[in-house]
N, C-alpha and C. Protein backbone atom coordinates (compact mmCIF):
# COMPACT_ATOMS: atom_id res chain seq x y z
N UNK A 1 131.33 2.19 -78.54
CA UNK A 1 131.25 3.60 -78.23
C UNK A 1 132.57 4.26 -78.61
N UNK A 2 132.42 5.30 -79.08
CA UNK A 2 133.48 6.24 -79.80
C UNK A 2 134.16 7.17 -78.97
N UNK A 3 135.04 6.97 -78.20
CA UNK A 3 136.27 8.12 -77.83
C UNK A 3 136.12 9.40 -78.20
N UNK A 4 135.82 10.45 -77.33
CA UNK A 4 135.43 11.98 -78.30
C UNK A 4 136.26 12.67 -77.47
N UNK A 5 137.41 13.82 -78.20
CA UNK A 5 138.20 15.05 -77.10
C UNK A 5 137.22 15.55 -76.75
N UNK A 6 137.30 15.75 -75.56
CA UNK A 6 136.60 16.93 -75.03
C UNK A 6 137.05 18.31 -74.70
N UNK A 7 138.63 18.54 -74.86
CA UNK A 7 139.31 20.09 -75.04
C UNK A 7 140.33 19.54 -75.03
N UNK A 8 140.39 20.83 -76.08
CA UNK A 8 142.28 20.69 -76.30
C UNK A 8 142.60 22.18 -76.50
N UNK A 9 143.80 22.76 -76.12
CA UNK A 9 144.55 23.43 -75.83
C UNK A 9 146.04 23.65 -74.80
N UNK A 10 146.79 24.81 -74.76
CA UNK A 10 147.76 24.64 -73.86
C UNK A 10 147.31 24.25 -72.77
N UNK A 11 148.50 23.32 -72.09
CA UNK A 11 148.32 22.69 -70.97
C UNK A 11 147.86 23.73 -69.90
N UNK A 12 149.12 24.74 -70.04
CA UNK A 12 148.61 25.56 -68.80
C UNK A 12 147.51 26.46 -68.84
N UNK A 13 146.51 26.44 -70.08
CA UNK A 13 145.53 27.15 -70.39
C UNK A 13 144.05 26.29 -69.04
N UNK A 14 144.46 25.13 -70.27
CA UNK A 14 143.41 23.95 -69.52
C UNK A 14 143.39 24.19 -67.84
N UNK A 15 144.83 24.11 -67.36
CA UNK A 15 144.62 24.30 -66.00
C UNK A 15 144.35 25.67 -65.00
N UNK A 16 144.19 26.58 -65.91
CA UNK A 16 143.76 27.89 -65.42
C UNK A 16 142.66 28.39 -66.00
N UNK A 17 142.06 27.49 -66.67
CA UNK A 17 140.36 28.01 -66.97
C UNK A 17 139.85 26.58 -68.17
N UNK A 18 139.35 25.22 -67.19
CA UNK A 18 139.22 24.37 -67.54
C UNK A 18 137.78 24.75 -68.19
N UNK A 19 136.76 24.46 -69.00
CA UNK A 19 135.89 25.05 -69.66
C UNK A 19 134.31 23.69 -69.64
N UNK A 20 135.13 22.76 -69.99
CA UNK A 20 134.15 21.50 -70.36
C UNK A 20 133.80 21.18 -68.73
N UNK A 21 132.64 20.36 -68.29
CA UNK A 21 132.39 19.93 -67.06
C UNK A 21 133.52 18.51 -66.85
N UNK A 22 133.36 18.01 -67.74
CA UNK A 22 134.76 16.75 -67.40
C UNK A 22 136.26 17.10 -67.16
N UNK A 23 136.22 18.01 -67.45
CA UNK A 23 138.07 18.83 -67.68
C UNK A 23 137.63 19.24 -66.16
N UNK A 24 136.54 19.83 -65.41
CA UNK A 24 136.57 20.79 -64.76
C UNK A 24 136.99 19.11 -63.35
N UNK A 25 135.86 18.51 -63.63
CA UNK A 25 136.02 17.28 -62.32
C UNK A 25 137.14 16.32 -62.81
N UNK A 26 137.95 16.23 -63.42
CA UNK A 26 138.97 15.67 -63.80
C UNK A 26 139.69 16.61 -62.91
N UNK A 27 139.99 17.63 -62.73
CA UNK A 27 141.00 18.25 -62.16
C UNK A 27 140.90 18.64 -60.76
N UNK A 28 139.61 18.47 -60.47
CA UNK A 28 139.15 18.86 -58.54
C UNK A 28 139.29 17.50 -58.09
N UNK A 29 139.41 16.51 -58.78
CA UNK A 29 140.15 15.66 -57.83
C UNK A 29 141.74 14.82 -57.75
N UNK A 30 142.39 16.12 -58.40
CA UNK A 30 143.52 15.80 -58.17
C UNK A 30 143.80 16.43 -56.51
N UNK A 31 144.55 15.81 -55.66
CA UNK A 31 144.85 15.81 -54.18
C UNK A 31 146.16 17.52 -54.12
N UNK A 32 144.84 18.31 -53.40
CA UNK A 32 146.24 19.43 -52.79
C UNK A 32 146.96 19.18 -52.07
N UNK A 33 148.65 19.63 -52.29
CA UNK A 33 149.63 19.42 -51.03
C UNK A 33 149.50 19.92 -49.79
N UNK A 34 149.08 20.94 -49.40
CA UNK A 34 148.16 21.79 -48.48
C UNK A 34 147.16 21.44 -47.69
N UNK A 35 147.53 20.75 -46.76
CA UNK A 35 146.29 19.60 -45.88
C UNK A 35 145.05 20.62 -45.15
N UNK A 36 145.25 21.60 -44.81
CA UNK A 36 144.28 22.54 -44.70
C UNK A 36 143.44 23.35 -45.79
N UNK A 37 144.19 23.02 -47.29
CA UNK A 37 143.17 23.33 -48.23
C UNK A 37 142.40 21.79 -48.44
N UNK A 38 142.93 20.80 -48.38
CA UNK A 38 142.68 19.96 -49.20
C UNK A 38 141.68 19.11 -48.15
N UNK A 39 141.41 19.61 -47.04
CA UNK A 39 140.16 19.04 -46.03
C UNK A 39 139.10 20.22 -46.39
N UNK A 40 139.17 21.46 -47.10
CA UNK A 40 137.93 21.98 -47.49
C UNK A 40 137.60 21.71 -49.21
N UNK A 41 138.60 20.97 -49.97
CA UNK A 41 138.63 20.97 -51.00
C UNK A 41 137.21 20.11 -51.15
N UNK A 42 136.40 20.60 -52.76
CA UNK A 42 135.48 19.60 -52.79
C UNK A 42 135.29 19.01 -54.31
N UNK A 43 135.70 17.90 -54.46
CA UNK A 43 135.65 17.27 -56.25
C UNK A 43 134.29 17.17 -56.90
N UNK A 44 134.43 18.17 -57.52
CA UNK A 44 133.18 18.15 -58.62
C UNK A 44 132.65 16.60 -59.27
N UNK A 45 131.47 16.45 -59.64
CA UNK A 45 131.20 14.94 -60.19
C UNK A 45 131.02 15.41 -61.65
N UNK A 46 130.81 14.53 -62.90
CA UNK A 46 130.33 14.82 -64.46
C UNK A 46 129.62 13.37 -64.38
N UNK A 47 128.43 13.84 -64.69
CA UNK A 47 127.55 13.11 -65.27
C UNK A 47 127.34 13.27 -66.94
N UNK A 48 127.69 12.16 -67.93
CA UNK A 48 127.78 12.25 -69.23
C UNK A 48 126.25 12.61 -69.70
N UNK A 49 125.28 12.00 -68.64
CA UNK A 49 124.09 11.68 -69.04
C UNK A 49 123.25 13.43 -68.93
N UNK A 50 123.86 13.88 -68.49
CA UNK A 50 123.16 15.17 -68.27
C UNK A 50 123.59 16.06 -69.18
N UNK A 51 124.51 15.88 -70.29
CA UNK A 51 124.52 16.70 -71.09
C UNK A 51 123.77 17.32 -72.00
């Protein structure tokens, strides 16, 4: 199986308007410092198969 980008652009672009569904759950589960955001926080899933 073949390795495919799935976005590219500036970093801080990506992180202020992630676009692809994998960029998007790649990044909701990185952990907020903010323990009262990060007990309502909720990590998106990507299913490849549903594309």
């Amino acid at each position: 199986m073949k390795d495919i980008q799935e976005e590219l652009d500036m970093t801080d672009e990506i992180f202020a308007n992630p676009i692809h569904p994998y960029t998007r759950s790649l990044l909701s589960a990185i952990p907020h410092p903010n323990h009262r955001f990060e007990k309502t926080r909720v990590a998106l899933s990507y299913d490849k198969e549903d594309r």
